[in-house]
C-alpha atoms as a PDB file:
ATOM      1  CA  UNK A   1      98.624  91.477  78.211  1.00  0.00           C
ATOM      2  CA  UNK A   2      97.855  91.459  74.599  1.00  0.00           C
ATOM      3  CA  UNK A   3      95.475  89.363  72.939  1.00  0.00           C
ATOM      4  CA  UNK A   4      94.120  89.390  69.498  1.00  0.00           C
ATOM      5  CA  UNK A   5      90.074  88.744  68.785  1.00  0.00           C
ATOM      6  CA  UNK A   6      90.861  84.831  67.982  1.00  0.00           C
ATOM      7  CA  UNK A   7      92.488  84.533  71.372  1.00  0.00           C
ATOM      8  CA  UNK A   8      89.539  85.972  73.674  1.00  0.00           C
ATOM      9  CA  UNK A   9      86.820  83.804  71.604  1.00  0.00           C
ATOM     10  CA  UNK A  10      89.487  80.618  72.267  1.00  0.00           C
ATOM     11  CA  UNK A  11      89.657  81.411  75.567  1.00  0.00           C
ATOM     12  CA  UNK A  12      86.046  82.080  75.989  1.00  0.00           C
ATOM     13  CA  UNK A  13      84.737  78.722  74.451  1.00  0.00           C
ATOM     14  CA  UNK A  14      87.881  76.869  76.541  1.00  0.00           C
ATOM     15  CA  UNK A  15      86.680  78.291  79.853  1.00  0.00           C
ATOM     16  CA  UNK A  16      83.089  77.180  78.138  1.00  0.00           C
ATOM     17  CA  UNK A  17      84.919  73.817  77.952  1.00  0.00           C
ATOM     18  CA  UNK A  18      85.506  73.521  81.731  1.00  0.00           C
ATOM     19  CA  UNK A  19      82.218  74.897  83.048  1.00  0.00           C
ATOM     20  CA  UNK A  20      80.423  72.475  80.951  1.00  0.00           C
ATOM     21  CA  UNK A  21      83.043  69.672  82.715  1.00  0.00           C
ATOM     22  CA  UNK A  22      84.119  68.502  79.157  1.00  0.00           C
ATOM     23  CA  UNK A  23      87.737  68.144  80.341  1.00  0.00           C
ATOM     24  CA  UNK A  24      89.309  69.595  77.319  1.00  0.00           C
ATOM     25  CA  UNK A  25      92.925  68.698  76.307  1.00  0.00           C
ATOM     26  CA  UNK A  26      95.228  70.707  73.852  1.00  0.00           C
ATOM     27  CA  UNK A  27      94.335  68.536  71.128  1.00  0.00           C
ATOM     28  CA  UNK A  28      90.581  68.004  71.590  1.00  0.00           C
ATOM     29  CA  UNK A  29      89.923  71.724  72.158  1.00  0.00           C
ATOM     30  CA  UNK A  30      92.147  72.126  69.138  1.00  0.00           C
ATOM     31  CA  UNK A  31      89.684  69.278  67.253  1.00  0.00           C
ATOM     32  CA  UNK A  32      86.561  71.758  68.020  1.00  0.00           C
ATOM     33  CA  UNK A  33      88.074  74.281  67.102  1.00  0.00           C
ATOM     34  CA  UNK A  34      88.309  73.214  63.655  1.00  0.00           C
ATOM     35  CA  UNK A  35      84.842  72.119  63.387  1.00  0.00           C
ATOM     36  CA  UNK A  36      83.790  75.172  64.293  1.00  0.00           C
ATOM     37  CA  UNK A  37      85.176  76.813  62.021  1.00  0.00           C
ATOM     38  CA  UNK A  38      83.633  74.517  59.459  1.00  0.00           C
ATOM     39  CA  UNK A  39      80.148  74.677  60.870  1.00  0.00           C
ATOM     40  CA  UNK A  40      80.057  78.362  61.984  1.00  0.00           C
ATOM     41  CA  UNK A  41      82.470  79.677  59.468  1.00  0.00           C
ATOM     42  CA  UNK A  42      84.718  81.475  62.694  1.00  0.00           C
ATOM     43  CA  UNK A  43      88.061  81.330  61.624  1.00  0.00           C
ATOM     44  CA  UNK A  44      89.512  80.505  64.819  1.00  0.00           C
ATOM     45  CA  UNK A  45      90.843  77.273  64.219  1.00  0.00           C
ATOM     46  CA  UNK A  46      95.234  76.868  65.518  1.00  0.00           C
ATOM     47  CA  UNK A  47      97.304  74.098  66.536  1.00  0.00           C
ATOM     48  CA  UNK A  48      97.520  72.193  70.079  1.00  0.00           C
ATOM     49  CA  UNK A  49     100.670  74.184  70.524  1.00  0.00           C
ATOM     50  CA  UNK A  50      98.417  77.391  70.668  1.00  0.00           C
ATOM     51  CA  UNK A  51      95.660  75.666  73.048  1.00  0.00           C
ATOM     52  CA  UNK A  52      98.695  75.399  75.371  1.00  0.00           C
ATOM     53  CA  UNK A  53      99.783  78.457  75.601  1.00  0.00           C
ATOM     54  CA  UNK A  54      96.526  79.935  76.094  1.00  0.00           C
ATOM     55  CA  UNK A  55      96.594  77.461  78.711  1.00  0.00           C
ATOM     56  CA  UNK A  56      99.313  79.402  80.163  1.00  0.00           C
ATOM     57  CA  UNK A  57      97.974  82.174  79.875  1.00  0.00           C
ATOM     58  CA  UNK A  58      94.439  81.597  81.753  1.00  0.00           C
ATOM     59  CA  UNK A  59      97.132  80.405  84.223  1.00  0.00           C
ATOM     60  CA  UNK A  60      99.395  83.125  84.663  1.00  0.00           C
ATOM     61  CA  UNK A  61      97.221  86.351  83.175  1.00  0.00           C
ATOM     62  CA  UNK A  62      93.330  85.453  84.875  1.00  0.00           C
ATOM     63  CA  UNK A  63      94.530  83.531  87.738  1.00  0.00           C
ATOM     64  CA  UNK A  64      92.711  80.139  86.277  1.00  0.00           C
ATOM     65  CA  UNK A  65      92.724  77.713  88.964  1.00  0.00           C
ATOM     66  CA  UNK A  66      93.061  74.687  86.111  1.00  0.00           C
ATOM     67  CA  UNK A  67      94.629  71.568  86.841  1.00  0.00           C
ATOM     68  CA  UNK A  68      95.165  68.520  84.604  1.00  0.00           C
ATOM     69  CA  UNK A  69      93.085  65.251  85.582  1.00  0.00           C
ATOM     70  CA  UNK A  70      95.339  62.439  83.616  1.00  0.00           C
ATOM     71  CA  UNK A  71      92.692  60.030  84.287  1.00  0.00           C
ATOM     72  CA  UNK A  72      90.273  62.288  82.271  1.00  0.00           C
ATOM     73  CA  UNK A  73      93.162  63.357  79.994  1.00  0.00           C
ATOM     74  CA  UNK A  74      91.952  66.649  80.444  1.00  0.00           C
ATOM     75  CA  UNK A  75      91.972  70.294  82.300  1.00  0.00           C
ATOM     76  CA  UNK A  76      89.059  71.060  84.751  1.00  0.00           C
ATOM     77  CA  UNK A  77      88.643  73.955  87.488  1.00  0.00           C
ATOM     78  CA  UNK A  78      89.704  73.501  91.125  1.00  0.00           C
ATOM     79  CA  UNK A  79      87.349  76.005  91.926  1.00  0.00           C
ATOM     80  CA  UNK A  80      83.983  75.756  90.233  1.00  0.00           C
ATOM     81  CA  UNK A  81      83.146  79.575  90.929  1.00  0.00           C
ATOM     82  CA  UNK A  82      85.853  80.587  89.083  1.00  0.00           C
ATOM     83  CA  UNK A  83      84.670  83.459  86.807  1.00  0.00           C
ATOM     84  CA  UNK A  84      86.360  84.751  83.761  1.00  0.00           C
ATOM     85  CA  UNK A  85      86.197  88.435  83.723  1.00  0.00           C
ATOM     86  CA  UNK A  86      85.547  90.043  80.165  1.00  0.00           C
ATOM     87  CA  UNK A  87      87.335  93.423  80.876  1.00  0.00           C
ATOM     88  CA  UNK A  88      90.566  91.997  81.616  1.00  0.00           C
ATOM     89  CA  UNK A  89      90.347  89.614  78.233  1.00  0.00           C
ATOM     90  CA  UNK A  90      89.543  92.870  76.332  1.00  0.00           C
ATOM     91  CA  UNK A  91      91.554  95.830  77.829  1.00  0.00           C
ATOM     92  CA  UNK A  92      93.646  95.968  74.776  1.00  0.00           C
ATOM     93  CA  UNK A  93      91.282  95.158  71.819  1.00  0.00           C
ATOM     94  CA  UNK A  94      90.457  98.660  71.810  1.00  0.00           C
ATOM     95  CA  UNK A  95      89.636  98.371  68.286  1.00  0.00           C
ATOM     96  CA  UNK A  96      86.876  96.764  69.082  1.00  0.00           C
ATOM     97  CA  UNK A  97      86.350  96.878  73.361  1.00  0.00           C
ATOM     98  CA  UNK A  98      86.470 100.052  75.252  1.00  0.00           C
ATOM     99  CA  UNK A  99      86.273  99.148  79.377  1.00  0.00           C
ATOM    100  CA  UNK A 100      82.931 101.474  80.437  1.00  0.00           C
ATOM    101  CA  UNK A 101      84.360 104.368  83.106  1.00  0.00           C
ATOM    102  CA  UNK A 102      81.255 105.124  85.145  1.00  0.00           C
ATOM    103  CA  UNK A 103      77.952 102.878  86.214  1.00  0.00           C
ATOM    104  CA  UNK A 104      76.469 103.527  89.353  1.00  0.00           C
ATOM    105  CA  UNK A 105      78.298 102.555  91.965  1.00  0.00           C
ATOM    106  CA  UNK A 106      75.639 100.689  93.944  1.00  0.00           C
ATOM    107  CA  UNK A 107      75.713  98.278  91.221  1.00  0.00           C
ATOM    108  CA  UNK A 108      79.025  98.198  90.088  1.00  0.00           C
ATOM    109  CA  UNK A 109      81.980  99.256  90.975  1.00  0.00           C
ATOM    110  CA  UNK A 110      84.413 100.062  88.281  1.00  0.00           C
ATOM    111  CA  UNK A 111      86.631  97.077  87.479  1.00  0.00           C
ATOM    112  CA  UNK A 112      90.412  96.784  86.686  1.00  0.00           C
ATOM    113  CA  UNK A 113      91.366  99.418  88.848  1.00  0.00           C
ATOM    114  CA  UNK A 114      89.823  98.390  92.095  1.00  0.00           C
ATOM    115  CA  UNK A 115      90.707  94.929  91.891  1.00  0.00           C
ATOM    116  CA  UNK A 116      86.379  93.954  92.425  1.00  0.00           C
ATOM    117  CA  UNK A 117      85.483  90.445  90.702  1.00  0.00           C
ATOM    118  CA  UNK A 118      83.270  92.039  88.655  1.00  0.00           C
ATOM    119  CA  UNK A 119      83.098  92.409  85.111  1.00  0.00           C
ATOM    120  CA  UNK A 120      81.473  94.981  82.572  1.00  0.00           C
ATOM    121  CA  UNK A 121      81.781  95.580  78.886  1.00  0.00           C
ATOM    122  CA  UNK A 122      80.752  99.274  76.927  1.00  0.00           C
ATOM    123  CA  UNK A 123      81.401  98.098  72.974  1.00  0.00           C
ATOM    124  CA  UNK A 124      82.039 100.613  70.442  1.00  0.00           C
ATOM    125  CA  UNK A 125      79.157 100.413  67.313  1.00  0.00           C
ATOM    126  CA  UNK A 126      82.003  99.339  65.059  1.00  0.00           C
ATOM    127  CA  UNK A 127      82.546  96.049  66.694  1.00  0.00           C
ATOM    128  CA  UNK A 128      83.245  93.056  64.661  1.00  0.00           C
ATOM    129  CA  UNK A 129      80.289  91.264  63.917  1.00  0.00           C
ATOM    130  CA  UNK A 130      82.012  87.994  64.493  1.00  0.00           C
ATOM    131  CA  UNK A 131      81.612  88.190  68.383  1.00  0.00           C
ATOM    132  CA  UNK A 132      77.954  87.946  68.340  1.00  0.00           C
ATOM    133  CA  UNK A 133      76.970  85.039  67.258  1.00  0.00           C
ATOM    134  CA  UNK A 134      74.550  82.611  69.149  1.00  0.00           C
ATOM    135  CA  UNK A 135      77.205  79.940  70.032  1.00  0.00           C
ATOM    136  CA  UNK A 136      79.885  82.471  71.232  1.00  0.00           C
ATOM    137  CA  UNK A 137      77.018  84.233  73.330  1.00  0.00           C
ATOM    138  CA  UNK A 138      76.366  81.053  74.729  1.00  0.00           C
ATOM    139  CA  UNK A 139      79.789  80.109  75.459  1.00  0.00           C
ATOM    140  CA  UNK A 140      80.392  83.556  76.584  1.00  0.00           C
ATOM    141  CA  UNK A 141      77.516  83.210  79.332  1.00  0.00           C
ATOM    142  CA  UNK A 142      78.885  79.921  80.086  1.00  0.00           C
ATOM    143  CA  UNK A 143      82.155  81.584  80.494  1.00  0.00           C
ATOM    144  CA  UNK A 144      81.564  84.447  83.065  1.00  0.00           C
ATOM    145  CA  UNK A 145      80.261  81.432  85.462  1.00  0.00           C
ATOM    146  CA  UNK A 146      76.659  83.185  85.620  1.00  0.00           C
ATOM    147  CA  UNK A 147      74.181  82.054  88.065  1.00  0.00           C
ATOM    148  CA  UNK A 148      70.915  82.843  86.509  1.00  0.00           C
ATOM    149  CA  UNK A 149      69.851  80.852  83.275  1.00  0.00           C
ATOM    150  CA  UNK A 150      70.423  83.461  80.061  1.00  0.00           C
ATOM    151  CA  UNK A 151      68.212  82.944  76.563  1.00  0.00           C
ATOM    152  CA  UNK A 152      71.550  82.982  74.199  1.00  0.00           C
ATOM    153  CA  UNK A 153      68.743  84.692  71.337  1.00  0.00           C
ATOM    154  CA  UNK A 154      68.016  87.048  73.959  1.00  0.00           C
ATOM    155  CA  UNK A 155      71.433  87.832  74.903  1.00  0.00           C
ATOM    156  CA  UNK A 156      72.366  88.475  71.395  1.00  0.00           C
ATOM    157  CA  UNK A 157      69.225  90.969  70.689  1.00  0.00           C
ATOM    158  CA  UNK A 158      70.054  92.920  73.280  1.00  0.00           C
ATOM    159  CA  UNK A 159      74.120  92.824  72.618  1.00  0.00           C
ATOM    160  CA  UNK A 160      72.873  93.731  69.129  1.00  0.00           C
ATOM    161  CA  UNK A 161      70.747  96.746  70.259  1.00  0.00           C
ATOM    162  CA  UNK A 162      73.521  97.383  71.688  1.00  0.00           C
ATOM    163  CA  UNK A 163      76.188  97.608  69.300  1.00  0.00           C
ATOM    164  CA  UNK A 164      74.344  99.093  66.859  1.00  0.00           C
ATOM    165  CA  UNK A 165      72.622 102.154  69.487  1.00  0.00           C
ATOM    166  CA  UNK A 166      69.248 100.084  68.061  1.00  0.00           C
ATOM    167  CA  UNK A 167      65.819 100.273  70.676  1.00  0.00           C
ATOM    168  CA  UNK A 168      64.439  97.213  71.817  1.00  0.00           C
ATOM    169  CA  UNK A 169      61.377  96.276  72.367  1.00  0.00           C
ATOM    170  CA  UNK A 170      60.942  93.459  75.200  1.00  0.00           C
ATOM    171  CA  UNK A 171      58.343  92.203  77.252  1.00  0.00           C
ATOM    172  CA  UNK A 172      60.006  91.941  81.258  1.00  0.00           C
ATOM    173  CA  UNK A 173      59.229  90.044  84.215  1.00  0.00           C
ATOM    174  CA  UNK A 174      59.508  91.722  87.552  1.00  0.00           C
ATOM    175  CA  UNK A 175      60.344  90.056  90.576  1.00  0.00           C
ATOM    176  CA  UNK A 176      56.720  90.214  91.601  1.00  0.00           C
ATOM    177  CA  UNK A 177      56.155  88.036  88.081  1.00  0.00           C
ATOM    178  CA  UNK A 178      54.025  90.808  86.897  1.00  0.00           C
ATOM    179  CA  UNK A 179      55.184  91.784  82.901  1.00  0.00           C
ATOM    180  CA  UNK A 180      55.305  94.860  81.343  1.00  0.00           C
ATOM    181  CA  UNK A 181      56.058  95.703  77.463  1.00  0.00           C
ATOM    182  CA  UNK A 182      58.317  98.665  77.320  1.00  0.00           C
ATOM    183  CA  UNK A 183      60.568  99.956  74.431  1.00  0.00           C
ATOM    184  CA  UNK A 184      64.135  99.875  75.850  1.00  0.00           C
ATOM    185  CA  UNK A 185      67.805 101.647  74.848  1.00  0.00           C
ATOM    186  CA  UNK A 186      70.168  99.510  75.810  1.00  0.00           C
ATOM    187  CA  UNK A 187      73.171 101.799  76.447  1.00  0.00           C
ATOM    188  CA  UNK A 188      75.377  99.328  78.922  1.00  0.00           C
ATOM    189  CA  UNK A 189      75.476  95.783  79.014  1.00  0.00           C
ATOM    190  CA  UNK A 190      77.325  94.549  82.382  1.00  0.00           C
ATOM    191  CA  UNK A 191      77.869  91.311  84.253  1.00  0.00           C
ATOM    192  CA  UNK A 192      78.262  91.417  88.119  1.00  0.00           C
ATOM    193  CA  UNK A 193      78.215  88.825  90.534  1.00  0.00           C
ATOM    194  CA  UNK A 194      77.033  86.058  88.343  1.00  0.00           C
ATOM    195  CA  UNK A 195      74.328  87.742  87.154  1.00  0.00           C
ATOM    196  CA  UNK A 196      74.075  89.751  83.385  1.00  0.00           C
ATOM    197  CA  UNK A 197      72.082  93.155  83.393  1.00  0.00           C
ATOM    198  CA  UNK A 198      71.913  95.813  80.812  1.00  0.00           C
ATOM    199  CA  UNK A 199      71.247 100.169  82.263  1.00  0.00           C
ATOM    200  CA  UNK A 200      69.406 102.066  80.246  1.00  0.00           C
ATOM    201  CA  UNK A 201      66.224 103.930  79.113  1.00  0.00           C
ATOM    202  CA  UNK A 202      62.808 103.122  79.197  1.00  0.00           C
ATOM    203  CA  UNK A 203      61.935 105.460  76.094  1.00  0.00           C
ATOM    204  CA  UNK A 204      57.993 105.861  76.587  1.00  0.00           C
ATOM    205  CA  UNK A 205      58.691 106.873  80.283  1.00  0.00           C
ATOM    206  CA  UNK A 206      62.077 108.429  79.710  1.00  0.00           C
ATOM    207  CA  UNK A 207      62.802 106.776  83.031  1.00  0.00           C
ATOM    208  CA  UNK A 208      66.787 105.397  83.677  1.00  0.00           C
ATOM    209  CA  UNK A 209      66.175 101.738  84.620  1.00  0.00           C
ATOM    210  CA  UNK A 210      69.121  98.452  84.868  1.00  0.00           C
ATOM    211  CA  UNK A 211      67.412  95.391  83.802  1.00  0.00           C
ATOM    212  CA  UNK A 212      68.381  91.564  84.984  1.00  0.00           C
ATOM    213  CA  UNK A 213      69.187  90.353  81.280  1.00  0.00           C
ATOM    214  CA  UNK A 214      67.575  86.513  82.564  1.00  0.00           C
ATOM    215  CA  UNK A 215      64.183  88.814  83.495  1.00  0.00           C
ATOM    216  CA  UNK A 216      63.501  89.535  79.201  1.00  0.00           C
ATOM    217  CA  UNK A 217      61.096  87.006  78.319  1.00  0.00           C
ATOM    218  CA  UNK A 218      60.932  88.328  74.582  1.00  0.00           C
ATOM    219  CA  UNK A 219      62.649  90.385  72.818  1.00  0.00           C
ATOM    220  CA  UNK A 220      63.171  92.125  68.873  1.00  0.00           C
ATOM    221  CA  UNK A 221      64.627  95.250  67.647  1.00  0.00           C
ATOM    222  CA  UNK A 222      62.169  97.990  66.327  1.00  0.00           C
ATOM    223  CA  UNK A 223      64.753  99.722  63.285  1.00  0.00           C
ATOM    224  CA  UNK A 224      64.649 103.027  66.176  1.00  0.00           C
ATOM    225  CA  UNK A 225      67.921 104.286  67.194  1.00  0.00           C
ATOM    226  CA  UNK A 226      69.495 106.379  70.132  1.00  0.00           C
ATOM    227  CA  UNK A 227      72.741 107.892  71.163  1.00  0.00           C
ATOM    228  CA  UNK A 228      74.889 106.942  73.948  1.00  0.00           C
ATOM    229  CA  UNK A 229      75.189 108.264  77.647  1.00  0.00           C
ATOM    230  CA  UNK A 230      77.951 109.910  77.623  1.00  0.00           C
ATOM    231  CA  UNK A 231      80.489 108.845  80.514  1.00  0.00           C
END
């Protein structure tokens, strides 16, 4: 399936739409849509006509289990777990996605090819900067149905670090609750069973560590930059 960078943000803040129980229609979707282009400047306004087909095609390409309630005039999931899986919405943008080949495999399991609800992005530093603002972070985390709450400004630091091969710096709570403040390159950011974590380095111990994303209680880049593990 193709899809252009407009689709996967529509179908991102739809499936938003119907986590958040908002029973979106066509033409309301369509409504938002157009103010948010006005109030975030997004450019990723269409017609209802559009809203339907990608409709269709949460249907038929992601397996959406989305019914219409016509006393809510409006779509909402028959299966609240329902997760939308970012791999398969990007496996084509490779101008701006590229599907990470290897994490370890206690933690997840490569997607697409085995079939594994899980999901896992590797972005390339030339990304658009139009996915990463705070309200598609938010509606992405919405999205992916995750379980643990996620600081959008948080998310977006560490997407940003990211993208750009910037250290972190971040002050993280253990499970114990005890927090440490560590300077962090954030070379994968992946999303498995409902829960958002990002593998990388701890540079002052030089120690390979995967952090639960939900865990960072702040958060702010330091100007320092790293290269990529190479798969």
């Amino acid at each position: 399936m193709g899809a252009s960078k407009k689709q996967i943000m529509r179908l991102i803040r739809f499936v938003a739409e119907l986590k958040n129980n908002s029973y979106p229609n066509a033409t309301t979707f369509a409504e938002k849509l157009r103010n948010a282009d006005i109030e975030e400047n997004l450019n990723i306004s269409c017609k209802a006509r559009t809203v339907q087909r990608d409709i269709k095609s949460l249907k038929e390409d992601f397996n959406a289990p989305i019914k219409y309630d016509p006393d809510q005039n409006g779509y909402y999931l028959t299966r609240k777990t329902w997760e939308l899986h970012c791999p398969a919405l990007c496996e084509d943008i490779t101008s701006s996605f590229m599907i990470a080949s290897k994490l370890t495999e206690d933690i997840i399991p490569q997607p697409l090819k085995s079939d594994i609800s899980n999901a896992m992005l590797d972005m390339k530093a030339n990304s658009n900067s139009e996915f990463l603002d705070n309200s598609f972070m938010e509606s992405l985390i919405i999205a992916s149905g995750t379980k643990a709450l996620v600081d959008p400004d948080i998310f977006k630091t560490i997407f940003d670090g990211w993208r750009n091969q910037e250290v972190v710096k971040l002050e993280y709570q253990r499970p114990d609750e005890r927090r440490t403040i560590n300077e962090f390159e954030p070379h994968i950011i992946s999303f498995h069973k409902g829960i958002w974590y990002s593998k990388g380095i701890f540079v002052q111990e030089n120690r390979e560590v995967v952090l639960a994303i939900q865990r960072i209680k702040s958060i702010s880049l330091t100007n320092k930059y790293f290269k990529l593990i190479k798969n």
